[in-house]
C-alpha atoms as a PDB file:
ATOM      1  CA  UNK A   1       0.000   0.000   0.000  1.00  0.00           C
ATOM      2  CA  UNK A   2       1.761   3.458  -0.972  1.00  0.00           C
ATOM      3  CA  UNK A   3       1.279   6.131   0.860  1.00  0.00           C
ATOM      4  CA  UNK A   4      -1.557   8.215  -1.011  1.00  0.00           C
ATOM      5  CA  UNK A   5      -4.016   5.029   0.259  1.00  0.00           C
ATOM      6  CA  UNK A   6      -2.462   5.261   4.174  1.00  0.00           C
ATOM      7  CA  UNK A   7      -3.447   9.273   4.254  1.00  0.00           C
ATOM      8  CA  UNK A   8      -6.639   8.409   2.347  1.00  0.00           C
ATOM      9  CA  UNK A   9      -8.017   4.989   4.478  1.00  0.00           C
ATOM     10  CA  UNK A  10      -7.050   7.070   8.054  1.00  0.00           C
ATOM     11  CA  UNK A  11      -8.586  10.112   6.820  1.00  0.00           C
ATOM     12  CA  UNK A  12     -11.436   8.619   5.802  1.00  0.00           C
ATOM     13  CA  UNK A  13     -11.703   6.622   8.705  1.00  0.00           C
ATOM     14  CA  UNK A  14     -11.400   9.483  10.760  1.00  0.00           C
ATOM     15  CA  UNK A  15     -13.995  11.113   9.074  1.00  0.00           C
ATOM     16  CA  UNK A  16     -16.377   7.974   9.222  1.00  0.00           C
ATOM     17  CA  UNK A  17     -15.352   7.956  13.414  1.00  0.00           C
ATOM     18  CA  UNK A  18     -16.665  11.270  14.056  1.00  0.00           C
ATOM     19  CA  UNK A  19     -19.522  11.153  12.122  1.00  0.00           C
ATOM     20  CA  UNK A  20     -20.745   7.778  13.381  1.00  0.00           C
ATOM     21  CA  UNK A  21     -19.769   9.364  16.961  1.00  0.00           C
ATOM     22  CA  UNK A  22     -22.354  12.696  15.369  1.00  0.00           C
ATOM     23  CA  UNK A  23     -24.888  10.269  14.211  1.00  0.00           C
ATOM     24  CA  UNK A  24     -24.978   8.570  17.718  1.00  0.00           C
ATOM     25  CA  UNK A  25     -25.584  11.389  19.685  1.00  0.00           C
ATOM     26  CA  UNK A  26     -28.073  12.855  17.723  1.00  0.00           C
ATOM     27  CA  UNK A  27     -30.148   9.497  17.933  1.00  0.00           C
ATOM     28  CA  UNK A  28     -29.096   8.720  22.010  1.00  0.00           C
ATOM     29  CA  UNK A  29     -28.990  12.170  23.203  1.00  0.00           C
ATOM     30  CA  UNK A  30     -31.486  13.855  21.241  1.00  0.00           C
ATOM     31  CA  UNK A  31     -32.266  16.453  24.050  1.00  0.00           C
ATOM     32  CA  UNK A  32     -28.841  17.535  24.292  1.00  0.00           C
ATOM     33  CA  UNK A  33     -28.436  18.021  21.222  1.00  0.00           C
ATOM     34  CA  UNK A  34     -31.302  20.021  20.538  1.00  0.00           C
ATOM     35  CA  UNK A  35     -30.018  22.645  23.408  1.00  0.00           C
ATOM     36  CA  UNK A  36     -26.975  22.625  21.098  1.00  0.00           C
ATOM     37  CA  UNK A  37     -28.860  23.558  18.001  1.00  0.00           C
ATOM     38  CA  UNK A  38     -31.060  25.869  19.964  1.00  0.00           C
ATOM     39  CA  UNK A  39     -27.424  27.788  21.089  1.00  0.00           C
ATOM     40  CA  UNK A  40     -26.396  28.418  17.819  1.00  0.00           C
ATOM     41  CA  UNK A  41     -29.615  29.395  16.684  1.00  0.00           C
ATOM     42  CA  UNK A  42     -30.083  26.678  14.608  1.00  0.00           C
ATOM     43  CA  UNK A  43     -33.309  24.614  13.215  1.00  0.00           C
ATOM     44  CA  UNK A  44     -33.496  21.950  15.591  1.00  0.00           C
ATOM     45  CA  UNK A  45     -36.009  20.120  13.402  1.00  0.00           C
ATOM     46  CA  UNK A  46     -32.895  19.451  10.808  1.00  0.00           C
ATOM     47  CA  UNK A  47     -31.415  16.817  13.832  1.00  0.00           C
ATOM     48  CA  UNK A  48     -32.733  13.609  12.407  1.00  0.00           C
ATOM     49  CA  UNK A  49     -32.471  14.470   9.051  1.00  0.00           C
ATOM     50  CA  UNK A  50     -29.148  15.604   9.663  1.00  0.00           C
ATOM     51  CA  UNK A  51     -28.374  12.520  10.861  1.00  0.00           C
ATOM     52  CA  UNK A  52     -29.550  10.522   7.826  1.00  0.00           C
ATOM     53  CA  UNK A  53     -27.562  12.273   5.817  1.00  0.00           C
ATOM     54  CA  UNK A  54     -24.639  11.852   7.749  1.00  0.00           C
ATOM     55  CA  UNK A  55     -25.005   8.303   7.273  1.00  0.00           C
ATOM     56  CA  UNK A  56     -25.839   8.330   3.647  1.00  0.00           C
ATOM     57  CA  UNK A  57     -23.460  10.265   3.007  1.00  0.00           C
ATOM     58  CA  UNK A  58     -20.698   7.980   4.186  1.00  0.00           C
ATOM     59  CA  UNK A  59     -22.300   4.749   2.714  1.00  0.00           C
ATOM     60  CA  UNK A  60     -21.507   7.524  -0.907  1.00  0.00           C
ATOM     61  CA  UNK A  61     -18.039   7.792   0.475  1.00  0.00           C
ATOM     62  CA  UNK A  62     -17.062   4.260   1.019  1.00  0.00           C
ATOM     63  CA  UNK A  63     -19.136   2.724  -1.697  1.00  0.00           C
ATOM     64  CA  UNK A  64     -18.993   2.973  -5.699  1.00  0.00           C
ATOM     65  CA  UNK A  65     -22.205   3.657  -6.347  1.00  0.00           C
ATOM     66  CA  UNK A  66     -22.151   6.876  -8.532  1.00  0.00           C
ATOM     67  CA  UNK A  67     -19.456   9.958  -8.876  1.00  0.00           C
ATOM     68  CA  UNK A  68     -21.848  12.441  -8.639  1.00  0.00           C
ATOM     69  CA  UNK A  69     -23.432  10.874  -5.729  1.00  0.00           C
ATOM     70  CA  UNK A  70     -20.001  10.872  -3.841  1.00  0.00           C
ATOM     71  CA  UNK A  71     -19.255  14.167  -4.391  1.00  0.00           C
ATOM     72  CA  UNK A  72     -22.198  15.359  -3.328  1.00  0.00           C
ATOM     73  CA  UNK A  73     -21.715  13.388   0.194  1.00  0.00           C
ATOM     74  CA  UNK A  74     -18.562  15.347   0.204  1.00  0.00           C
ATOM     75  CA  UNK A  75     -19.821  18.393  -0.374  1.00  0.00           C
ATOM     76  CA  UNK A  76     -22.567  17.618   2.095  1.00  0.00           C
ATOM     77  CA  UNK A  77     -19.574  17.020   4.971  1.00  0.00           C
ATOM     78  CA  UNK A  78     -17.627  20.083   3.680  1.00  0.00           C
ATOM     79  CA  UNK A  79     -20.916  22.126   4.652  1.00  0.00           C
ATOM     80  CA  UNK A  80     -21.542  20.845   7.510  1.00  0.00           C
ATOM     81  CA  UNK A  81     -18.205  21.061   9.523  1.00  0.00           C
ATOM     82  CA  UNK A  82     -17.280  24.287   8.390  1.00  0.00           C
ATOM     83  CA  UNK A  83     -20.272  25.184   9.549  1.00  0.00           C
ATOM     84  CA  UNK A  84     -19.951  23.666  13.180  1.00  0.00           C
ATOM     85  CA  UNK A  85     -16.907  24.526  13.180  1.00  0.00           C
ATOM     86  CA  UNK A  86     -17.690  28.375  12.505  1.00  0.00           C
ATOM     87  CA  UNK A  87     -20.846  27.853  15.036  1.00  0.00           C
ATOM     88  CA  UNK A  88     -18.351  26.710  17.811  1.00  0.00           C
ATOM     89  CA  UNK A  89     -16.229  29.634  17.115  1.00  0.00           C
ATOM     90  CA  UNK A  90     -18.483  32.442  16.837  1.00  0.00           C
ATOM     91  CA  UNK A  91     -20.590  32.054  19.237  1.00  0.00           C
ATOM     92  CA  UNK A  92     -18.317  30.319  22.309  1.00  0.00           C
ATOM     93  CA  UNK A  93     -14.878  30.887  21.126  1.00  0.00           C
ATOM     94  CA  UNK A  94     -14.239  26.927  22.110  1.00  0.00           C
ATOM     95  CA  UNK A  95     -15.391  23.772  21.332  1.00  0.00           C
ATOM     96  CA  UNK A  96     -14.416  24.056  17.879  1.00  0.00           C
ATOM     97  CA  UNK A  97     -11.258  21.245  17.777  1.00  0.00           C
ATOM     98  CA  UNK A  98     -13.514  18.782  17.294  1.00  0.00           C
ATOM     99  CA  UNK A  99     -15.448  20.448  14.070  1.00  0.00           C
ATOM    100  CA  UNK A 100     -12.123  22.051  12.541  1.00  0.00           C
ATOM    101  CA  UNK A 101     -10.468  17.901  12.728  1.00  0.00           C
ATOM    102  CA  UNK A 102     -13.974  17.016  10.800  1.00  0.00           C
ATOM    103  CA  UNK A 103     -13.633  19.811   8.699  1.00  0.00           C
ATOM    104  CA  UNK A 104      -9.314  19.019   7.889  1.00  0.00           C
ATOM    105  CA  UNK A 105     -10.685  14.833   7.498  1.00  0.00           C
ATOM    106  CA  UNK A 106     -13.264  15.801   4.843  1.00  0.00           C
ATOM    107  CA  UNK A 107     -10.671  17.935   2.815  1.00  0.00           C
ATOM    108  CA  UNK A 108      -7.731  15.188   2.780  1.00  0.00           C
ATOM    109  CA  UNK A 109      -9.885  12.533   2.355  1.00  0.00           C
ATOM    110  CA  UNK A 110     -11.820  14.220  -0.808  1.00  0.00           C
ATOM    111  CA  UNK A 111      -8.373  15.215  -2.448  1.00  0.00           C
ATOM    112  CA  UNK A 112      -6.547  11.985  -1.556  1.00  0.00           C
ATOM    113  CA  UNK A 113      -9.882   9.785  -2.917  1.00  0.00           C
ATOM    114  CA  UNK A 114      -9.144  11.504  -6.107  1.00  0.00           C
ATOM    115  CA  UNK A 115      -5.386  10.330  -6.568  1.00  0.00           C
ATOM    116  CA  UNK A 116      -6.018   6.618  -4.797  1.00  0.00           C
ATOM    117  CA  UNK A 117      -9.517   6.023  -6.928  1.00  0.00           C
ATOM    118  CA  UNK A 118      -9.740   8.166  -9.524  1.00  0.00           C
ATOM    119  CA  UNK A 119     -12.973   7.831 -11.562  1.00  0.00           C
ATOM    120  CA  UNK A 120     -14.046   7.524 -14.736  1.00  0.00           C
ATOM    121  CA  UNK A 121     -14.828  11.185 -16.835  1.00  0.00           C
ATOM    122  CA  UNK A 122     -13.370  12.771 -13.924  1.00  0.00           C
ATOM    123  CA  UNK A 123      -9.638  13.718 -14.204  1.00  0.00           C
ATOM    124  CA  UNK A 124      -7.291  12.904 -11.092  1.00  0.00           C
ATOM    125  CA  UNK A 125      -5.423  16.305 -11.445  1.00  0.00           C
END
Protein backbone atom coordinates (compact mmCIF):
# COMPACT_ATOMS: atom_id res chain seq x y z
CA UNK A 1 0.00 0.00 0.00
CA UNK A 2 1.76 3.46 -0.97
CA UNK A 3 1.28 6.13 0.86
CA UNK A 4 -1.56 8.22 -1.01
CA UNK A 5 -4.02 5.03 0.26
CA UNK A 6 -2.46 5.26 4.17
CA UNK A 7 -3.45 9.27 4.25
CA UNK A 8 -6.64 8.41 2.35
CA UNK A 9 -8.02 4.99 4.48
CA UNK A 10 -7.05 7.07 8.05
CA UNK A 11 -8.59 10.11 6.82
CA UNK A 12 -11.44 8.62 5.80
CA UNK A 13 -11.70 6.62 8.71
CA UNK A 14 -11.40 9.48 10.76
CA UNK A 15 -13.99 11.11 9.07
CA UNK A 16 -16.38 7.97 9.22
CA UNK A 17 -15.35 7.96 13.41
CA UNK A 18 -16.67 11.27 14.06
CA UNK A 19 -19.52 11.15 12.12
CA UNK A 20 -20.74 7.78 13.38
CA UNK A 21 -19.77 9.36 16.96
CA UNK A 22 -22.35 12.70 15.37
CA UNK A 23 -24.89 10.27 14.21
CA UNK A 24 -24.98 8.57 17.72
CA UNK A 25 -25.58 11.39 19.69
CA UNK A 26 -28.07 12.86 17.72
CA UNK A 27 -30.15 9.50 17.93
CA UNK A 28 -29.10 8.72 22.01
CA UNK A 29 -28.99 12.17 23.20
CA UNK A 30 -31.49 13.86 21.24
CA UNK A 31 -32.27 16.45 24.05
CA UNK A 32 -28.84 17.54 24.29
CA UNK A 33 -28.44 18.02 21.22
CA UNK A 34 -31.30 20.02 20.54
CA UNK A 35 -30.02 22.64 23.41
CA UNK A 36 -26.97 22.63 21.10
CA UNK A 37 -28.86 23.56 18.00
CA UNK A 38 -31.06 25.87 19.96
CA UNK A 39 -27.42 27.79 21.09
CA UNK A 40 -26.40 28.42 17.82
CA UNK A 41 -29.62 29.40 16.68
CA UNK A 42 -30.08 26.68 14.61
CA UNK A 43 -33.31 24.61 13.22
CA UNK A 44 -33.50 21.95 15.59
CA UNK A 45 -36.01 20.12 13.40
CA UNK A 46 -32.89 19.45 10.81
CA UNK A 47 -31.41 16.82 13.83
CA UNK A 48 -32.73 13.61 12.41
CA UNK A 49 -32.47 14.47 9.05
CA UNK A 50 -29.15 15.60 9.66
CA UNK A 51 -28.37 12.52 10.86
CA UNK A 52 -29.55 10.52 7.83
CA UNK A 53 -27.56 12.27 5.82
CA UNK A 54 -24.64 11.85 7.75
CA UNK A 55 -25.01 8.30 7.27
CA UNK A 56 -25.84 8.33 3.65
CA UNK A 57 -23.46 10.26 3.01
CA UNK A 58 -20.70 7.98 4.19
CA UNK A 59 -22.30 4.75 2.71
CA UNK A 60 -21.51 7.52 -0.91
CA UNK A 61 -18.04 7.79 0.47
CA UNK A 62 -17.06 4.26 1.02
CA UNK A 63 -19.14 2.72 -1.70
CA UNK A 64 -18.99 2.97 -5.70
CA UNK A 65 -22.21 3.66 -6.35
CA UNK A 66 -22.15 6.88 -8.53
CA UNK A 67 -19.46 9.96 -8.88
CA UNK A 68 -21.85 12.44 -8.64
CA UNK A 69 -23.43 10.87 -5.73
CA UNK A 70 -20.00 10.87 -3.84
CA UNK A 71 -19.25 14.17 -4.39
CA UNK A 72 -22.20 15.36 -3.33
CA UNK A 73 -21.72 13.39 0.19
CA UNK A 74 -18.56 15.35 0.20
CA UNK A 75 -19.82 18.39 -0.37
CA UNK A 76 -22.57 17.62 2.09
CA UNK A 77 -19.57 17.02 4.97
CA UNK A 78 -17.63 20.08 3.68
CA UNK A 79 -20.92 22.13 4.65
CA UNK A 80 -21.54 20.84 7.51
CA UNK A 81 -18.21 21.06 9.52
CA UNK A 82 -17.28 24.29 8.39
CA UNK A 83 -20.27 25.18 9.55
CA UNK A 84 -19.95 23.67 13.18
CA UNK A 85 -16.91 24.53 13.18
CA UNK A 86 -17.69 28.37 12.50
CA UNK A 87 -20.85 27.85 15.04
CA UNK A 88 -18.35 26.71 17.81
CA UNK A 89 -16.23 29.63 17.12
CA UNK A 90 -18.48 32.44 16.84
CA UNK A 91 -20.59 32.05 19.24
CA UNK A 92 -18.32 30.32 22.31
CA UNK A 93 -14.88 30.89 21.13
CA UNK A 94 -14.24 26.93 22.11
CA UNK A 95 -15.39 23.77 21.33
CA UNK A 96 -14.42 24.06 17.88
CA UNK A 97 -11.26 21.24 17.78
CA UNK A 98 -13.51 18.78 17.29
CA UNK A 99 -15.45 20.45 14.07
CA UNK A 100 -12.12 22.05 12.54
CA UNK A 101 -10.47 17.90 12.73
CA UNK A 102 -13.97 17.02 10.80
CA UNK A 103 -13.63 19.81 8.70
CA UNK A 104 -9.31 19.02 7.89
CA UNK A 105 -10.69 14.83 7.50
CA UNK A 106 -13.26 15.80 4.84
CA UNK A 107 -10.67 17.93 2.81
CA UNK A 108 -7.73 15.19 2.78
CA UNK A 109 -9.89 12.53 2.36
CA UNK A 110 -11.82 14.22 -0.81
CA UNK A 111 -8.37 15.22 -2.45
CA UNK A 112 -6.55 11.99 -1.56
CA UNK A 113 -9.88 9.79 -2.92
CA UNK A 114 -9.14 11.50 -6.11
CA UNK A 115 -5.39 10.33 -6.57
CA UNK A 116 -6.02 6.62 -4.80
CA UNK A 117 -9.52 6.02 -6.93
CA UNK A 118 -9.74 8.17 -9.52
CA UNK A 119 -12.97 7.83 -11.56
CA UNK A 120 -14.05 7.52 -14.74
CA UNK A 121 -14.83 11.19 -16.84
CA UNK A 122 -13.37 12.77 -13.92
CA UNK A 123 -9.64 13.72 -14.20
CA UNK A 124 -7.29 12.90 -11.09
CA UNK A 125 -5.42 16.31 -11.44
Amino acid sequence: MNGNKIVFYIATGVLTAIMFFSVFNYFTKYDMIVGFFEHFNYPTYLVYPLATAKILGLIAVWGSFSSWLKEWAYAGFFFDTILAFFAHYLTDGAGYTFALLALTATLVSYFFEKKVRPRKGISAD
